[in-house]
Protein backbone atom coordinates (compact mmCIF):
# COMPACT_ATOMS: atom_id res chain seq x y z
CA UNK A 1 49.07 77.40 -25.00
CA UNK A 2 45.92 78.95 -25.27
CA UNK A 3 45.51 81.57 -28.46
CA UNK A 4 44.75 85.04 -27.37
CA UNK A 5 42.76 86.98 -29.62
CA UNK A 6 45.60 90.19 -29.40
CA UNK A 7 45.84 90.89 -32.82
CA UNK A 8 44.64 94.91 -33.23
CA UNK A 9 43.60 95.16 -29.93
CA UNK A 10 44.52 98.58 -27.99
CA UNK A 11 47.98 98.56 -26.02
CA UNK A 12 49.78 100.74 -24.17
CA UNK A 13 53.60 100.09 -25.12
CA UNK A 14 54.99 98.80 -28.31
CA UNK A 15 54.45 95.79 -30.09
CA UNK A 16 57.43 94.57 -30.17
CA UNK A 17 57.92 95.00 -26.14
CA UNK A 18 59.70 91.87 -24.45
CA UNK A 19 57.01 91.05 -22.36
CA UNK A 20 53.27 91.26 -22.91
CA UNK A 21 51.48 91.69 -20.08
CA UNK A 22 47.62 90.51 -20.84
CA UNK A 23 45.05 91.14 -17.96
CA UNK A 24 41.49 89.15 -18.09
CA UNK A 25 38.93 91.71 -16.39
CA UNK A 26 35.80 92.32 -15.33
CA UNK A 27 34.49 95.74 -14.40
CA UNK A 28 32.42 94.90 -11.69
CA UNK A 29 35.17 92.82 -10.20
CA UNK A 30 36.84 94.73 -6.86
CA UNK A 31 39.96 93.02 -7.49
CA UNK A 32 40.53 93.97 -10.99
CA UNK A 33 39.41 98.08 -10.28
CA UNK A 34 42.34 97.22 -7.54
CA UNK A 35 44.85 96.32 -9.70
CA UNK A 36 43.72 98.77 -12.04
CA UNK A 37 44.16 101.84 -9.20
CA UNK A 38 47.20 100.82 -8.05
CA UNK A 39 49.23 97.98 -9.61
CA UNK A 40 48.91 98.38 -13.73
CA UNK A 41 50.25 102.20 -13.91
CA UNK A 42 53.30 101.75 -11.99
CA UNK A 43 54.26 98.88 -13.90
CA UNK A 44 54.02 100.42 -17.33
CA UNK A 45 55.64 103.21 -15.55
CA UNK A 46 58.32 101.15 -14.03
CA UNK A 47 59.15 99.07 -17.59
CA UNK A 48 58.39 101.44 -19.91
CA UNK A 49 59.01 100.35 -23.37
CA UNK A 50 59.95 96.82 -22.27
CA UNK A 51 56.37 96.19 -21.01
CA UNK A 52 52.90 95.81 -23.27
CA UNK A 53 49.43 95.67 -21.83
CA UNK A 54 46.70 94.75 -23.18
CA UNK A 55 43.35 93.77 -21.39
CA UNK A 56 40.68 91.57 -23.00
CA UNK A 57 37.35 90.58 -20.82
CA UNK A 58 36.11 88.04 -18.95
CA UNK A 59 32.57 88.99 -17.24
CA UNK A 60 32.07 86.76 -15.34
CA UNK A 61 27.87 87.44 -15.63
CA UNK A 62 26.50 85.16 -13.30
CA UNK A 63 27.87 87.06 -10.22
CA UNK A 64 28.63 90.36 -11.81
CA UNK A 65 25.23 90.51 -14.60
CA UNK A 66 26.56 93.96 -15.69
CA UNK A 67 29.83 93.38 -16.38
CA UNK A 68 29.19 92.10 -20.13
CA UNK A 69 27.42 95.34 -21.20
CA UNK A 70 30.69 97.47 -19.36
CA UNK A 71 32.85 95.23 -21.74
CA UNK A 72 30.93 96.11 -24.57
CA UNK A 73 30.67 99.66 -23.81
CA UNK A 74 34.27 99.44 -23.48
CA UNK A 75 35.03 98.38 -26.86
CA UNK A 76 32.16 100.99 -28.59
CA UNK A 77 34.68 103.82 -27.31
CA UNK A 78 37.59 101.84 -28.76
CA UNK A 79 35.80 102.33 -32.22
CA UNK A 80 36.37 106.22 -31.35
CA UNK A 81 39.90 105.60 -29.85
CA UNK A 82 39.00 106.23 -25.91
CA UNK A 83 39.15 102.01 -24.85
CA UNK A 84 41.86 103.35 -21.97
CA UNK A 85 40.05 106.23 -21.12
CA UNK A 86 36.62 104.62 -20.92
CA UNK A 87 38.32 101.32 -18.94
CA UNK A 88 39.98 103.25 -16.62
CA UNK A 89 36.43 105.13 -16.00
CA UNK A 90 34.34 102.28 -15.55
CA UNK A 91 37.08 100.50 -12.97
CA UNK A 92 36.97 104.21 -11.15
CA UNK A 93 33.65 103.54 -10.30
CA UNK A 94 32.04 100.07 -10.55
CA UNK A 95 28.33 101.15 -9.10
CA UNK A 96 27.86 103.22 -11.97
CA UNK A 97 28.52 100.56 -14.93
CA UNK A 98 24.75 99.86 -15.78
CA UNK A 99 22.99 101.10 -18.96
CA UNK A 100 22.29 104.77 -18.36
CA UNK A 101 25.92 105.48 -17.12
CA UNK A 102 27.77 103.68 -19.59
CA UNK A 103 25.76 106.92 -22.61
CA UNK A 104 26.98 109.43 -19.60
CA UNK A 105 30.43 108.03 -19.31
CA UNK A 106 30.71 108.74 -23.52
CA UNK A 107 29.44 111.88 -22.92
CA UNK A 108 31.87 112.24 -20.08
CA UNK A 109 34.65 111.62 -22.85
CA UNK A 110 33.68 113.67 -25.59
CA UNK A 111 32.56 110.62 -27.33
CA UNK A 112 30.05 110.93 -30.44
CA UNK A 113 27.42 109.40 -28.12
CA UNK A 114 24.71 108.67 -31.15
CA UNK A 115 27.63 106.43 -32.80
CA UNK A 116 28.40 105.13 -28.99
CA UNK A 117 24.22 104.70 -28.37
CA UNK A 118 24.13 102.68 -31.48
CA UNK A 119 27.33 100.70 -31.48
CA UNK A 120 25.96 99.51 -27.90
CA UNK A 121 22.30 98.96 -28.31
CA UNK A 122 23.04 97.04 -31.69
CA UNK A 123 24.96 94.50 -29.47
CA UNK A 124 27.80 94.59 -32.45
CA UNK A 125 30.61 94.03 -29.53
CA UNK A 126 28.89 90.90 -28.29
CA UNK A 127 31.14 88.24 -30.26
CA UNK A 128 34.48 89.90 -29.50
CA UNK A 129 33.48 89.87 -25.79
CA UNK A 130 32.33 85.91 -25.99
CA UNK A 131 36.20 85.52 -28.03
CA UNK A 132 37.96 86.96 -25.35
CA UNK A 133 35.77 84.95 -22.44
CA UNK A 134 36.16 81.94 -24.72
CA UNK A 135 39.98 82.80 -25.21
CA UNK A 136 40.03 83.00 -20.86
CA UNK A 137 38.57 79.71 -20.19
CA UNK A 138 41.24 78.02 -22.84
CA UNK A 139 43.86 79.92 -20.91
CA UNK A 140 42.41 78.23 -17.79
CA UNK A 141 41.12 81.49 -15.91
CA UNK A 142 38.59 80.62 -13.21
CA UNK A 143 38.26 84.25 -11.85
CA UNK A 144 39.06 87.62 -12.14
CA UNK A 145 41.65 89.52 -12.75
CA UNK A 146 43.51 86.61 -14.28
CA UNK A 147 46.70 87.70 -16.30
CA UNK A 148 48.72 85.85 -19.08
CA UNK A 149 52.60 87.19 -19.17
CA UNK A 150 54.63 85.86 -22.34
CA UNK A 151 52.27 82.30 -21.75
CA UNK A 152 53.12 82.38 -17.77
CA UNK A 153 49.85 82.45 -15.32
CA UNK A 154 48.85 84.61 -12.88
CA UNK A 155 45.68 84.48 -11.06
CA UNK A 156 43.79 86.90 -8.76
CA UNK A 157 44.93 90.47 -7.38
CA UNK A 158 48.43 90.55 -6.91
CA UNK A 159 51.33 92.89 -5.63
CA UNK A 160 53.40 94.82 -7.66
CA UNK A 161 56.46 92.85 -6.92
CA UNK A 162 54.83 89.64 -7.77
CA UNK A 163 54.50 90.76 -11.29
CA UNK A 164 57.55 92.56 -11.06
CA UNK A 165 59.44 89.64 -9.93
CA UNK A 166 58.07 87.30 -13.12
CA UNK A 167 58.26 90.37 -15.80
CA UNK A 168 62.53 90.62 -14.28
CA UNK A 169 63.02 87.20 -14.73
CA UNK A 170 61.04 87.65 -18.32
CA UNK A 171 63.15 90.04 -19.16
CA UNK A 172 66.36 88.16 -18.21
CA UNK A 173 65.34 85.62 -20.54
CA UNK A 174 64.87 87.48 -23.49
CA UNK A 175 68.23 89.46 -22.80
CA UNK A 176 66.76 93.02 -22.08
């Protein structure tokens, strides 16, 4: 099984949840903003406690060229403790993800935008992003959104009850 580089990342749930849910994105990817509107919130809504999600990147650059910069914008507002706020931004609205909206977005979020400026135009994200792409193509992702669940697969935009059918029988498993 592929290692995936989870280890102080930001999550929504606890750490010792039952299932990890770990979602491979892109934010210029359709599919991924998709799952992101209408798929992720009702299953940390639906599981609760028993459910943590994490989401590292895969940009896939040579169809979606400013998708790496998004993921590294992404992870300057996780230095100032906005990654979900500034993810969920970004998949809101995927035409405006290039290098003068990702300084308004801070703004947008009250971030310290000379910290932000810097932290992005320094390229200091750069080798966490290449980690988690490398960590994606060991996990054998081809595309986008591709999802690891306690090891399992899951590839492309899926329904809710997919996932919901694979986190139940999860959960089974580990008794909860």
């Amino acid at each position: 099984m592929a290692r995936l580089p989870l280890e102080g990342r930001p999550a929504l749930g606890p750490a010792d949840a039952p299932v990890t849910l770990v979602e491979f994105t892109d934010y210029q990817c359709l599919f991924c903003a998709r799952h992101n509107a209408m798929t992720a919130g009702k299953l940390r809504e639906h599981y609760g406690d028993r459910l943590r999600f994490v989401v590292l990147h895969f940009p896939l650059a040579s169809i979606h060229p400013q998708a790496p910069k998004a993921a590294e914008a992404a992870e300057c507002a996780a230095d100032q403790g906005k990654f979900w706020e500034y993810h969920n931004t970004l998949h809101a609205d995927q035409s405006a993800i290039g290098p003068p909206s990702l300084l308004a977005h801070a703004e947008a979020l009250e971030l310290d935008t000379d910290l932000f400026g810097e932290c992005l135009e320094s390229g200091s994200k750069r080798s966490l992003v290449q980690e988690h792409i490398q960590a994606a193509v060991d996990a054998g992702a081809k595309g986008t959104p591709f999802f690891m669940i306690n090891g399992s697969k899951l590839s492309g935009a899926r329904s809710e009850m997919i996932f919901r059918r694979l986190i139940d029988q999860l959960l089974r498993r580990a008794g909860s």
